[in-house]
C-alpha atoms as a PDB file:
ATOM      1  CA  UNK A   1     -32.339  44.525 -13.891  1.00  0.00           C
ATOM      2  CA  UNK A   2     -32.964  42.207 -17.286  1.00  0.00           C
ATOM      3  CA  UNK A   3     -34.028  38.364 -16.448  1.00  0.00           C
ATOM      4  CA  UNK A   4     -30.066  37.665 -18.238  1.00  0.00           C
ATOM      5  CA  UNK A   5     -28.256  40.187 -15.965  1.00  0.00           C
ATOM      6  CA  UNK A   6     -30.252  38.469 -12.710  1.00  0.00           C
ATOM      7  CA  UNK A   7     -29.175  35.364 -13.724  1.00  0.00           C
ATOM      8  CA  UNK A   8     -25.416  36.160 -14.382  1.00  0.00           C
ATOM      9  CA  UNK A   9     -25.272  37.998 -11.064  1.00  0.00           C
ATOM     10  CA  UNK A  10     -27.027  34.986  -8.940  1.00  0.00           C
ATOM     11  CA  UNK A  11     -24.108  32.475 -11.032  1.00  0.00           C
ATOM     12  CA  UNK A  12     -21.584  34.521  -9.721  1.00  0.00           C
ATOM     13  CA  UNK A  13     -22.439  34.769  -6.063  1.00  0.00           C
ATOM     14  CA  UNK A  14     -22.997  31.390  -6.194  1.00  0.00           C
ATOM     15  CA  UNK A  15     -19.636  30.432  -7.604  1.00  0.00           C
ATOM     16  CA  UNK A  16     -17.772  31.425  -3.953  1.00  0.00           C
ATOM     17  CA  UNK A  17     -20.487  28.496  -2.025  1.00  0.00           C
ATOM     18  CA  UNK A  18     -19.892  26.091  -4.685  1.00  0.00           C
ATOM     19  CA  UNK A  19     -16.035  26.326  -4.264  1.00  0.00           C
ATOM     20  CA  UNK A  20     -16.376  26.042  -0.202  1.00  0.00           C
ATOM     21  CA  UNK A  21     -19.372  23.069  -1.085  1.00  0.00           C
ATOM     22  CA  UNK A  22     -16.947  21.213  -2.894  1.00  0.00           C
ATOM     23  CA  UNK A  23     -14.152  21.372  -0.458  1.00  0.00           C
ATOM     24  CA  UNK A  24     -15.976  20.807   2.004  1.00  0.00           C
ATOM     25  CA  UNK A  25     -17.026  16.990  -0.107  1.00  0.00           C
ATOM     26  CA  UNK A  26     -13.404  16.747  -0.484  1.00  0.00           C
ATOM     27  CA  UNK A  27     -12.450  17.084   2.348  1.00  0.00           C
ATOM     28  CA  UNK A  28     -14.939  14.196   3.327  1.00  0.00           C
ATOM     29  CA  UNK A  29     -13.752  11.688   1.101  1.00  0.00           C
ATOM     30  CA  UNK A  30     -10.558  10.297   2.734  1.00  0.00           C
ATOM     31  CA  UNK A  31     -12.841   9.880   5.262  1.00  0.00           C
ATOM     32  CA  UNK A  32     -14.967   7.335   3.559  1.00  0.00           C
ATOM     33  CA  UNK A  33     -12.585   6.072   1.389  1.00  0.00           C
ATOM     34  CA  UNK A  34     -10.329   5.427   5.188  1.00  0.00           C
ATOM     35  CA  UNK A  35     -13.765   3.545   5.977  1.00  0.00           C
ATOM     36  CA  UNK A  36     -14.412   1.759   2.879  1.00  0.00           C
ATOM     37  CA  UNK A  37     -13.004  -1.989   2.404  1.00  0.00           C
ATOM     38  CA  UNK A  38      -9.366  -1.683   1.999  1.00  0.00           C
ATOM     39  CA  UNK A  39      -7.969  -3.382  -1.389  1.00  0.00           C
ATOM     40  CA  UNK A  40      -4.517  -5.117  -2.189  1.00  0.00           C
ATOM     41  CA  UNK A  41      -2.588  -4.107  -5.500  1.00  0.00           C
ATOM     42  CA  UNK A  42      -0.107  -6.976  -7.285  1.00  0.00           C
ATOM     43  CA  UNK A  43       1.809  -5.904 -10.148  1.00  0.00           C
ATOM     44  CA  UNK A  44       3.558  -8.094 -12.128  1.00  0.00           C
ATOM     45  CA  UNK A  45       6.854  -7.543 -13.739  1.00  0.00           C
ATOM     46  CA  UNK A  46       7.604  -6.704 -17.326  1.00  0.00           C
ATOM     47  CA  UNK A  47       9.779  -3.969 -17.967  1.00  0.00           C
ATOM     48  CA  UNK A  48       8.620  -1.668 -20.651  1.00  0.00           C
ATOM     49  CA  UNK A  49       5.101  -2.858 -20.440  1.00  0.00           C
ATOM     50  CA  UNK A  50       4.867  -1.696 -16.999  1.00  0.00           C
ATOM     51  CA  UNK A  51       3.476   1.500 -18.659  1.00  0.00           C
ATOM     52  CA  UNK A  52      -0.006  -0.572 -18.902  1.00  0.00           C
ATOM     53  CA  UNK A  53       0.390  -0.380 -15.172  1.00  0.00           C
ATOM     54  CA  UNK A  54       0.365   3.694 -14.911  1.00  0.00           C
ATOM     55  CA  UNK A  55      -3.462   3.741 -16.450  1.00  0.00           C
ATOM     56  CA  UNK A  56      -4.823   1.354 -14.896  1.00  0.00           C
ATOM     57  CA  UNK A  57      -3.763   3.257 -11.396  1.00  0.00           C
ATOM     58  CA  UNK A  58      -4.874   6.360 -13.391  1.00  0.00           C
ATOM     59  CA  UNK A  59      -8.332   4.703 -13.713  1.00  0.00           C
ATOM     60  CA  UNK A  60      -8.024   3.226  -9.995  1.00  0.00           C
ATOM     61  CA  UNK A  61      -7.711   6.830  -8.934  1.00  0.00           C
ATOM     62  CA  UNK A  62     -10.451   8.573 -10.790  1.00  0.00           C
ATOM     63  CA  UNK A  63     -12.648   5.943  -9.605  1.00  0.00           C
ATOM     64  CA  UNK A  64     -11.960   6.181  -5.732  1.00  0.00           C
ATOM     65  CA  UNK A  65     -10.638   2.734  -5.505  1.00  0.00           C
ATOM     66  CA  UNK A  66      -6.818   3.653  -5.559  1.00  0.00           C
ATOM     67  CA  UNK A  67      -7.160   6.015  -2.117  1.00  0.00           C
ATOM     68  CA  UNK A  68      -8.546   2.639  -0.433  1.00  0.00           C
ATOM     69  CA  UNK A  69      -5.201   0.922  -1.855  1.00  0.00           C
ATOM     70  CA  UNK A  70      -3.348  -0.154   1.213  1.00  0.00           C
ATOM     71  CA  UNK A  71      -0.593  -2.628   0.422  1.00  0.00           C
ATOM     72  CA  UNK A  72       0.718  -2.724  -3.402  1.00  0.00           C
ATOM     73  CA  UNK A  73       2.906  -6.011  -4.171  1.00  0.00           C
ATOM     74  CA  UNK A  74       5.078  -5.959  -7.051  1.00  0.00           C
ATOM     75  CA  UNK A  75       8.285  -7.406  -9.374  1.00  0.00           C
ATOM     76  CA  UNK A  76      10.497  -5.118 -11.061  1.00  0.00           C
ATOM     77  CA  UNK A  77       8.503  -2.677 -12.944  1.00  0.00           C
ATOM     78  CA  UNK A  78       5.709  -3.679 -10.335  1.00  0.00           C
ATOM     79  CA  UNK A  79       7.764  -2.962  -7.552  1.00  0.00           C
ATOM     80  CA  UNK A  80       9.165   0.081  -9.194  1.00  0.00           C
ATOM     81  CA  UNK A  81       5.475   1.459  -9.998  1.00  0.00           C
ATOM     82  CA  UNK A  82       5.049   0.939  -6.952  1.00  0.00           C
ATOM     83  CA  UNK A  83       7.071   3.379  -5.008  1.00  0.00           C
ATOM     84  CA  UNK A  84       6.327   5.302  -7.952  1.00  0.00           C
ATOM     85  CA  UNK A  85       2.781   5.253  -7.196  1.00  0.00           C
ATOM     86  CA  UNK A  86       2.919   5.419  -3.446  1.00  0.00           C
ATOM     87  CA  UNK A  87       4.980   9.073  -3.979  1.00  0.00           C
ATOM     88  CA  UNK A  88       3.329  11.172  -6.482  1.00  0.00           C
ATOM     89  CA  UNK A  89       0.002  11.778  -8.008  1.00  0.00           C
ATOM     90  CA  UNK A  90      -1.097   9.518 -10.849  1.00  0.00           C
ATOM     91  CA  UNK A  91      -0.795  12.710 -13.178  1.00  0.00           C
ATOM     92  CA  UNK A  92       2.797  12.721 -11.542  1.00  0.00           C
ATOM     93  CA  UNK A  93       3.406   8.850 -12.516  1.00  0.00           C
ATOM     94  CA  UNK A  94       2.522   9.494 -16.285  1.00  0.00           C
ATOM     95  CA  UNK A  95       4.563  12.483 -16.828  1.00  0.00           C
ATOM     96  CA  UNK A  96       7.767  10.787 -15.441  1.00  0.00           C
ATOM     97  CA  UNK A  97       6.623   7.806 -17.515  1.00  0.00           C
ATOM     98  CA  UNK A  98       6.138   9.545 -21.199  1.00  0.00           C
ATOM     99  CA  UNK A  99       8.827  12.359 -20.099  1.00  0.00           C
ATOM    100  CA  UNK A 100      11.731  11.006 -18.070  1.00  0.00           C
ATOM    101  CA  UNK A 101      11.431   7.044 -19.255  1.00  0.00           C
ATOM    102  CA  UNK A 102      11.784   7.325 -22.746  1.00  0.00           C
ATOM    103  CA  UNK A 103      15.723   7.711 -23.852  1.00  0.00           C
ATOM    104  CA  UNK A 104      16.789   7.110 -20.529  1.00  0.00           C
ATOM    105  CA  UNK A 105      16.173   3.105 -20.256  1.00  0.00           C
ATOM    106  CA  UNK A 106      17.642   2.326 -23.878  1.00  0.00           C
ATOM    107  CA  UNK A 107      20.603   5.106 -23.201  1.00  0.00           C
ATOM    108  CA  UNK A 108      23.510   3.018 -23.032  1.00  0.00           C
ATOM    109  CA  UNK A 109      22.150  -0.564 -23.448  1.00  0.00           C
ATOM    110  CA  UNK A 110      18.291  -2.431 -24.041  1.00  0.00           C
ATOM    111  CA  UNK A 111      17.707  -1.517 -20.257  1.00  0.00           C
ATOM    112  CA  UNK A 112      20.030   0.792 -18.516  1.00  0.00           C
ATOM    113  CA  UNK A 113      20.408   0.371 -15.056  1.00  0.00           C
ATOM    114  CA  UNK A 114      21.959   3.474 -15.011  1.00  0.00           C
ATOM    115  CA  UNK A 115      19.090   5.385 -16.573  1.00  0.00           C
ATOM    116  CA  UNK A 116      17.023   3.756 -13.903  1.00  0.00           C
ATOM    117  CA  UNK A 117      18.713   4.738 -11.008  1.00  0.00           C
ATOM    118  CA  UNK A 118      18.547   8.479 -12.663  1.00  0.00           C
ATOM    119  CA  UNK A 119      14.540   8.017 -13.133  1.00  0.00           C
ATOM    120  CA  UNK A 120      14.474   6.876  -9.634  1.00  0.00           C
ATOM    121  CA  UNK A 121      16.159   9.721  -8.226  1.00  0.00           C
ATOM    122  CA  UNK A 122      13.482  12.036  -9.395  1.00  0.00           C
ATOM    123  CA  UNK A 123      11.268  10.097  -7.352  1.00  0.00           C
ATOM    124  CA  UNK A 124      10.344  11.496  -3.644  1.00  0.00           C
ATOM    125  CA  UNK A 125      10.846   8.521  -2.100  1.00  0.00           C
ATOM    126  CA  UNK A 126      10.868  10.198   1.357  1.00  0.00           C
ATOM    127  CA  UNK A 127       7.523   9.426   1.925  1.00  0.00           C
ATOM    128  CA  UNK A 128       8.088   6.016   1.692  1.00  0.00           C
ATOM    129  CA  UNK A 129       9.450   5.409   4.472  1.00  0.00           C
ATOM    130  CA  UNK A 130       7.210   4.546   7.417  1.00  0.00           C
ATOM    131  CA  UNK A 131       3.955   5.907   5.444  1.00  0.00           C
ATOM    132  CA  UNK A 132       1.161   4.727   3.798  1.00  0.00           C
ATOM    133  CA  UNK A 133       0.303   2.330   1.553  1.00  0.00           C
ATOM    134  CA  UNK A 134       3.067  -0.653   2.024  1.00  0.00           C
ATOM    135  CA  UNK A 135       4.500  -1.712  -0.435  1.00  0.00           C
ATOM    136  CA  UNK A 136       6.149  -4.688  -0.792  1.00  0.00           C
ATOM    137  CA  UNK A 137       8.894  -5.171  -3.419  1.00  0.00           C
ATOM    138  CA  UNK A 138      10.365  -8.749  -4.601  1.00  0.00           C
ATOM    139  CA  UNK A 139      13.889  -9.447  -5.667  1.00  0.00           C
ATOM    140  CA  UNK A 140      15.879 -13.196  -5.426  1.00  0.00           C
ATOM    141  CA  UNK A 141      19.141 -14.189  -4.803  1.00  0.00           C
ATOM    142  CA  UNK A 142      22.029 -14.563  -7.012  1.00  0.00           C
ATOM    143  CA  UNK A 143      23.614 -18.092  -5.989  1.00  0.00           C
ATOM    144  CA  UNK A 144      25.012 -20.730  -8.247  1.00  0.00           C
ATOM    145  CA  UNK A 145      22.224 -21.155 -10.944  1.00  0.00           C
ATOM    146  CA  UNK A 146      22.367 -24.800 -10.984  1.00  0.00           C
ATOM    147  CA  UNK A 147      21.633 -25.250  -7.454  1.00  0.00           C
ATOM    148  CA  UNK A 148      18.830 -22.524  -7.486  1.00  0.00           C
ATOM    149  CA  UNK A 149      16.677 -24.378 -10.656  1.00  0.00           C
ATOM    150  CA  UNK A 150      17.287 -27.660  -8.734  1.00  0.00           C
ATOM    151  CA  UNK A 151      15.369 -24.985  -5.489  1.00  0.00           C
ATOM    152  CA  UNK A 152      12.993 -24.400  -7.999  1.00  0.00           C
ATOM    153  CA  UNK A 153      12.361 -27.956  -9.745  1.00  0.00           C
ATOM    154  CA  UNK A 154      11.868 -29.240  -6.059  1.00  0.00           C
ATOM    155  CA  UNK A 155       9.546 -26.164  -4.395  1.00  0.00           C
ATOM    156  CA  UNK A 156       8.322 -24.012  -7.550  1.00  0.00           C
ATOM    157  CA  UNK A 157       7.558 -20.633  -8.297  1.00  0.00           C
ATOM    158  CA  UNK A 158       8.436 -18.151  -5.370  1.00  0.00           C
ATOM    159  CA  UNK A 159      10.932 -20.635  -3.652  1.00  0.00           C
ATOM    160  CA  UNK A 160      13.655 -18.235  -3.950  1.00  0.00           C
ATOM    161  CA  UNK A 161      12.384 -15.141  -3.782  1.00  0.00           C
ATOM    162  CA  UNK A 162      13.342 -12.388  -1.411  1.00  0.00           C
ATOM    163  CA  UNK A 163      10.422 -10.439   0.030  1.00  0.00           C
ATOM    164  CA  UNK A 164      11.336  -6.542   0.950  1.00  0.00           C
ATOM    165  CA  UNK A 165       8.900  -3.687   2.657  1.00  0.00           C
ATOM    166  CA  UNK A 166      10.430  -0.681   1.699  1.00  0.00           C
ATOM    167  CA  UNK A 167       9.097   1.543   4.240  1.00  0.00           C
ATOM    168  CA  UNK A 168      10.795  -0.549   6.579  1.00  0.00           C
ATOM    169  CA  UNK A 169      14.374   1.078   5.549  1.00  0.00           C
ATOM    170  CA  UNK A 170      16.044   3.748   7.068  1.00  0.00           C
ATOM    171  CA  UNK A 171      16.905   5.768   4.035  1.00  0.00           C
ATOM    172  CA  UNK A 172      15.990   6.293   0.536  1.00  0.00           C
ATOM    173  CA  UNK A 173      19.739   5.187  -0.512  1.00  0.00           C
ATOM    174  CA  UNK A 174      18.258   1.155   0.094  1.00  0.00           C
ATOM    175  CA  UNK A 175      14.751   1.722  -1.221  1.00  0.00           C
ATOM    176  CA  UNK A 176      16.296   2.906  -4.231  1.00  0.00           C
ATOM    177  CA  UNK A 177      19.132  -0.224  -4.328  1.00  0.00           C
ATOM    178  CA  UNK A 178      16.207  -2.511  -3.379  1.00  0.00           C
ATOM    179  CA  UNK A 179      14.212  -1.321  -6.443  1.00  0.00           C
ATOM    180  CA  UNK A 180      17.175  -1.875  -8.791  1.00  0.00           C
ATOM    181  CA  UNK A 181      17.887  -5.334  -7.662  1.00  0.00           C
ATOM    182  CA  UNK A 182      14.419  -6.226  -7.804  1.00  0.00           C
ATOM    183  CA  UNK A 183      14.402  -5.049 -11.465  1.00  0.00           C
ATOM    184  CA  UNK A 184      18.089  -6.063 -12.492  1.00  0.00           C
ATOM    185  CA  UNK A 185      17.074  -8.326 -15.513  1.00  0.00           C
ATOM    186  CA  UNK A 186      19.597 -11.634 -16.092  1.00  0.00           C
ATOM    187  CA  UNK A 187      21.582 -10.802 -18.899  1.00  0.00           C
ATOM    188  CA  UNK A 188      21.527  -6.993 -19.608  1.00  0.00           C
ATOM    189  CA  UNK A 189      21.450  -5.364 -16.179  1.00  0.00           C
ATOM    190  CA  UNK A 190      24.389  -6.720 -13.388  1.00  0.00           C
ATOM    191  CA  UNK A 191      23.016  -7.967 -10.056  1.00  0.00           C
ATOM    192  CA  UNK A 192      23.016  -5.195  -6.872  1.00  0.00           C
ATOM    193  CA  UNK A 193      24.190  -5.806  -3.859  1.00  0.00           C
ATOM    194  CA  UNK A 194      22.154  -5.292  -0.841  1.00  0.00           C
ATOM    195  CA  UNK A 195      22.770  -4.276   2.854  1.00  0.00           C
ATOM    196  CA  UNK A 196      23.321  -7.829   3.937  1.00  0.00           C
ATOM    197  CA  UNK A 197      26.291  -8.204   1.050  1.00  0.00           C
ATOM    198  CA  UNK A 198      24.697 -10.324  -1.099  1.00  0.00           C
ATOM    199  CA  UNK A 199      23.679  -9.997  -4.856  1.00  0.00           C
ATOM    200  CA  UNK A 200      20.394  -9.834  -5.962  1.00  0.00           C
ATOM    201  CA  UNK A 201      18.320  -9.867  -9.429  1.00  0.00           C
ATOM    202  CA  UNK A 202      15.190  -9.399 -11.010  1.00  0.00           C
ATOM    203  CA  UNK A 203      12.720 -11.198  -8.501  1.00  0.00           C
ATOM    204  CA  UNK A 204      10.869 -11.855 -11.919  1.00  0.00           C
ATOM    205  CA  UNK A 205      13.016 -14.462 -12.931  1.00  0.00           C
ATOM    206  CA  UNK A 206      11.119 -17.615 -12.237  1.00  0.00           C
ATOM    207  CA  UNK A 207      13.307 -20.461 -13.836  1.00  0.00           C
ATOM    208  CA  UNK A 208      15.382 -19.893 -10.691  1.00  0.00           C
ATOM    209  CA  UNK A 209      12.751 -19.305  -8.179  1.00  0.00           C
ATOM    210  CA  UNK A 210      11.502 -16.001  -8.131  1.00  0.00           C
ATOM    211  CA  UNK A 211       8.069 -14.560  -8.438  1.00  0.00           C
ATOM    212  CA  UNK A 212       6.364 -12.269 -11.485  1.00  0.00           C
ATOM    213  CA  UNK A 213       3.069 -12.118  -9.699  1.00  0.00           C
ATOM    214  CA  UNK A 214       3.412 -11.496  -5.896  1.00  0.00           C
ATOM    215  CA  UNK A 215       0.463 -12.314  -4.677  1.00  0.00           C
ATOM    216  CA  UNK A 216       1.893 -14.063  -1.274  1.00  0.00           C
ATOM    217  CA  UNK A 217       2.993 -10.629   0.536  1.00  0.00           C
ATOM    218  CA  UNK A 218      -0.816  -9.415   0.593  1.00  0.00           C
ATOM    219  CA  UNK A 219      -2.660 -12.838   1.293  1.00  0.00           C
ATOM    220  CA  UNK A 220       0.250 -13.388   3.734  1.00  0.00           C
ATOM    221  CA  UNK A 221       0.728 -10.582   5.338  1.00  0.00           C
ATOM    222  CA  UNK A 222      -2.729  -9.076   5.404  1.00  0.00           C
ATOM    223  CA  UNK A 223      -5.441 -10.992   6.040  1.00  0.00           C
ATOM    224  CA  UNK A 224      -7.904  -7.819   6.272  1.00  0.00           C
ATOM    225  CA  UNK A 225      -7.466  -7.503   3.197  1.00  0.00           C
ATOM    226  CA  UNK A 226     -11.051  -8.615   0.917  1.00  0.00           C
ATOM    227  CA  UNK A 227     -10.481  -7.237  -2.555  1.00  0.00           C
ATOM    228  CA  UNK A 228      -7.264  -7.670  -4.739  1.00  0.00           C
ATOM    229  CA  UNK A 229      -6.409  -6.540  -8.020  1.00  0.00           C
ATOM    230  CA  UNK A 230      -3.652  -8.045 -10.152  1.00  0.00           C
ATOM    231  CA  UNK A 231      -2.300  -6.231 -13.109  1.00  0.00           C
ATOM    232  CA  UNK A 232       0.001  -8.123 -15.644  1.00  0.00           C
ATOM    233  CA  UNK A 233       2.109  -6.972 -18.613  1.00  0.00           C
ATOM    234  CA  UNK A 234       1.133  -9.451 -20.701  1.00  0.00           C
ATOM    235  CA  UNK A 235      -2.231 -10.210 -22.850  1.00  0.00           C
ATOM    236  CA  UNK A 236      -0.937 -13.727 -22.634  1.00  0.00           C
ATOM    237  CA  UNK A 237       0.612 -14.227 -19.071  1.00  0.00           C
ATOM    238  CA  UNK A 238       3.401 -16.972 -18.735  1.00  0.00           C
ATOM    239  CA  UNK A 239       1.694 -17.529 -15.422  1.00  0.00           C
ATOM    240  CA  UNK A 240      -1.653 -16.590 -13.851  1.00  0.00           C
ATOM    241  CA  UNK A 241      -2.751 -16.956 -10.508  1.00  0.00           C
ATOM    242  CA  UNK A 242      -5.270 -19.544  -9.607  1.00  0.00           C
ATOM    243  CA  UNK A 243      -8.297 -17.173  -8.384  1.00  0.00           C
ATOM    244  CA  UNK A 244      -9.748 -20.539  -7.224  1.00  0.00           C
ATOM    245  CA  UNK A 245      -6.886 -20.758  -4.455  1.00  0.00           C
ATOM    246  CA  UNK A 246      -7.929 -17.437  -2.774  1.00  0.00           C
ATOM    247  CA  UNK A 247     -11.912 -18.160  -2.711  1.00  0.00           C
ATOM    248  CA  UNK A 248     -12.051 -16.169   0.404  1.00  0.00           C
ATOM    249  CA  UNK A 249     -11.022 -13.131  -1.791  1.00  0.00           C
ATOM    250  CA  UNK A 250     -12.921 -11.073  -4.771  1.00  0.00           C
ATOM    251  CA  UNK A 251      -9.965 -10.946  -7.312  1.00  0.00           C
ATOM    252  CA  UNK A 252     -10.109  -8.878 -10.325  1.00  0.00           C
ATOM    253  CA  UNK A 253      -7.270  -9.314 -12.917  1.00  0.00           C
ATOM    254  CA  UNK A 254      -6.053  -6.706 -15.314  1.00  0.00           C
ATOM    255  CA  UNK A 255      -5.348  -7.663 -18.684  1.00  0.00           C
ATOM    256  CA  UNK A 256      -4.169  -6.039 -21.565  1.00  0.00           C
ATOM    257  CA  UNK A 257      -6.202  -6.181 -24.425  1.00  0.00           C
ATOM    258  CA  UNK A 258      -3.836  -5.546 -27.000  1.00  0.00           C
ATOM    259  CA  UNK A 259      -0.328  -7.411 -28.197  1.00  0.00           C
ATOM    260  CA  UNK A 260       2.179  -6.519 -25.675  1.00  0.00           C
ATOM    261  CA  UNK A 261       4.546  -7.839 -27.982  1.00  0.00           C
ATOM    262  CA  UNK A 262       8.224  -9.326 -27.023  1.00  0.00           C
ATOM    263  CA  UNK A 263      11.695  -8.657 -25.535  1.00  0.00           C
ATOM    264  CA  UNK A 264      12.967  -6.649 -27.949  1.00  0.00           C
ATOM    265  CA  UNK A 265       9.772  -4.947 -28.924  1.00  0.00           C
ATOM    266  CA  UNK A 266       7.884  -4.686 -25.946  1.00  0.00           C
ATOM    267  CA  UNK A 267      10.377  -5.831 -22.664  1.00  0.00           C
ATOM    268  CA  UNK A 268      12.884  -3.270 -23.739  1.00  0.00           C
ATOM    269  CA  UNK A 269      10.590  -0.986 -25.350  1.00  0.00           C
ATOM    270  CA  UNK A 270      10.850   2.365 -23.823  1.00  0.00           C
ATOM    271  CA  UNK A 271       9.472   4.579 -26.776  1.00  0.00           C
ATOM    272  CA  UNK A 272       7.220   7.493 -25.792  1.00  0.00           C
ATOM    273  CA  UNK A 273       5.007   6.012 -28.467  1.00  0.00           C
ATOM    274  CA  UNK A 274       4.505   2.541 -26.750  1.00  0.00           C
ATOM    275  CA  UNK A 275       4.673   3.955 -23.116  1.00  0.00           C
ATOM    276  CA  UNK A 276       1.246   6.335 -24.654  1.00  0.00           C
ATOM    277  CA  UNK A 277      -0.308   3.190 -25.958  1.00  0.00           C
ATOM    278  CA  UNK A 278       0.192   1.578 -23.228  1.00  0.00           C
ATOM    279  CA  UNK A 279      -1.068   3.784 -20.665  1.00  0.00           C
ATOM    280  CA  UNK A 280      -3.913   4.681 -22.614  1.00  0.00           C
ATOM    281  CA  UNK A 281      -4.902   0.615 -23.020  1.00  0.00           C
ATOM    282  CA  UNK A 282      -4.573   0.341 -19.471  1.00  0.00           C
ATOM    283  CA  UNK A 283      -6.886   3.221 -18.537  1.00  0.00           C
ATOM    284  CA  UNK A 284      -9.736   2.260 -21.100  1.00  0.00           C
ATOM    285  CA  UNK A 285      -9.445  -1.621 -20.182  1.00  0.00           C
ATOM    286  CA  UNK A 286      -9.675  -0.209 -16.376  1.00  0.00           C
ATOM    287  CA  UNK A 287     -12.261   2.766 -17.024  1.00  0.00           C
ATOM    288  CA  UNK A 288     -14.193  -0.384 -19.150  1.00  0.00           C
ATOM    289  CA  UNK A 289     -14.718  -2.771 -16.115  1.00  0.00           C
ATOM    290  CA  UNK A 290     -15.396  -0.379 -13.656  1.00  0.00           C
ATOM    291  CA  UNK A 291     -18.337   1.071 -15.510  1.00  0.00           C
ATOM    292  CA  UNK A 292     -19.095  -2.377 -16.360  1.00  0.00           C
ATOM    293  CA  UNK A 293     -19.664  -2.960 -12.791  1.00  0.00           C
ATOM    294  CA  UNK A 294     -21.531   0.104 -12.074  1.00  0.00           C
ATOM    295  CA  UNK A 295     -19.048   2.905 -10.411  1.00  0.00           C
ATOM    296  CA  UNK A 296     -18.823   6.264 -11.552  1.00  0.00           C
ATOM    297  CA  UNK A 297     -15.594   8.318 -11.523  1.00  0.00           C
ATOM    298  CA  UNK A 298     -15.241   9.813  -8.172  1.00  0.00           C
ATOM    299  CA  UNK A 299     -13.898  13.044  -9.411  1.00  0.00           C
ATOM    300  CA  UNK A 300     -16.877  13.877 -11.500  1.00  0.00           C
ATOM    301  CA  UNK A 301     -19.023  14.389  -8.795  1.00  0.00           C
ATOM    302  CA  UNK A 302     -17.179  17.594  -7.712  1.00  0.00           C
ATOM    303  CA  UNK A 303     -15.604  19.489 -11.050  1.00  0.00           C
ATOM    304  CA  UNK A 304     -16.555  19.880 -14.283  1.00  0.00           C
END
């Protein structure tokens, strides 16, 4: 036999232990990633520009640090992304973003609430309920707007807001109303009542005491918790947290590095254009920081 043909025939016998080497790796890493620190994820609200959110989970993922993900906070599209991203793959979470988003959102008004009840619905929010990671979504209270600024005015940011863990429902039918209240924007979506009969809106609203960066559910609720990332919508955020509040955690903030833009042009942007941009942006700043910091992509080590 030629020195090429012994070659080709030792590749292909080897090809069969390769395969059953690299499941067996695989198979190990839930393992160490169920060992490994366990991180908090906040996502801000933003609507459109939520799609910054998808690559940076992308990026999470590919990097190992997304499996050791085990309680995401969010507001509106942060509470949306999620149960989004608590479902399905990331792969799964960018194809209903470029696919399903775009034409649905603007259908019938700048955000349709009907379109996003349809986009949830494609969702399989079943495992949800009672599973893994928790996720925490944040919605506030419809009540006489003069008497909730005064709420605010007097206690501040968060003083209103309604905290929900959605794998604490029964069903998918509230997960799904919880996730429209908590992204019902004043103005162009109406509010959605919720199982104890009140009304409820976008828990991003602030001037009325709600919260676009729910940090409190994680720090709060889970004091195991050593590592936090925030991701924002904004390359200027209205409001950042105050890192220097939480010394006793290692918080790394998310971002964007390009113009997010406005309401009309960015909010209530749901163009598959944008939503590409944006998901791209939030991979590379991700993918950017990570290397900066010395990891490697997980998934690297076992394909090609």
């Amino acid at each position: 036999m030629s020195p090429a043909r012994s070659s080709r025939a030792c590749a292909r016998s080897a090809r069969p232990f390769a395969r059953l080497l690299a499941l067996l790796l695989m198979s190990v890493i839930p393992l160490a990633a169920a060992g490994a620190e366990p991180l908090g994820l906040v996502l801000a609200g933003g609507g459109g520009k939520g799609a910054y959110q998808v690559g940076v989970w992308k990026a999470l993922s590919e990097y190992g640090l997304a499996q050791r993900v085990t309680v995401i906070s969010g507001t509106s599209v942060g509470a949306l992304n999620g149960a989004l991203f608590s479902c399905v793959s990331p792969a799964g979470a960018e194809l209903i973003w470029l696919d399903e988003v775009p034409g649905r959102l603007n259908k019938d008004a700048l955000i349709s609430q009907e379109g996003l009840q349809e986009v949830i619905g494609m969702v399989p929010l079943r495992p949800l309920l009672g599973g893994w990671p928790r996720v925490c979504a944040t919605t506030v209270r419809k009540r006489w707007i003069v008497g909730t600024i005064i709420s605010y005015v007097l206690a501040g940011v968060g003083s209103e807001a309604t905290r929900i863990w959605l794998n604490d429902e029964p069903n998918t039918h509230w997960v799904t109303q919880e996730l429209l209240a908590s992204a019902a924007f004043p103005g162009l979506c109406p509010a959605v009542r919720l199982k104890d009969g009140e009304e409820y809106v976008d828990g991003g609203w602030e001037a009325v005491g709600g919260d676009n960066v729910p940090v409190a559910p994680v720090v709060e609720g889970y004091p195991d918790i050593g590592s936090i990332f925030i991701v924002y919508c904004d390359e200027q955020p209205s409001r950042r947290v105050k890192v220097k509040d939480y010394d006793w955690l290692r918080i790394t903030e998310m971002i964007p590095s390009i113009d997010t833009a406005g309401l009309f042009d960015g909010t209530t942007n749901f163009t598959r254009n944008r939503i590409r941009l944006l998901i791209d942006t939030g991979y590379e700043d991700t993918v950017s920081l990570l290397k900066n910091r010395g990891l490697y992509p997980v998934s690297s080590y076992w394909f090609e």
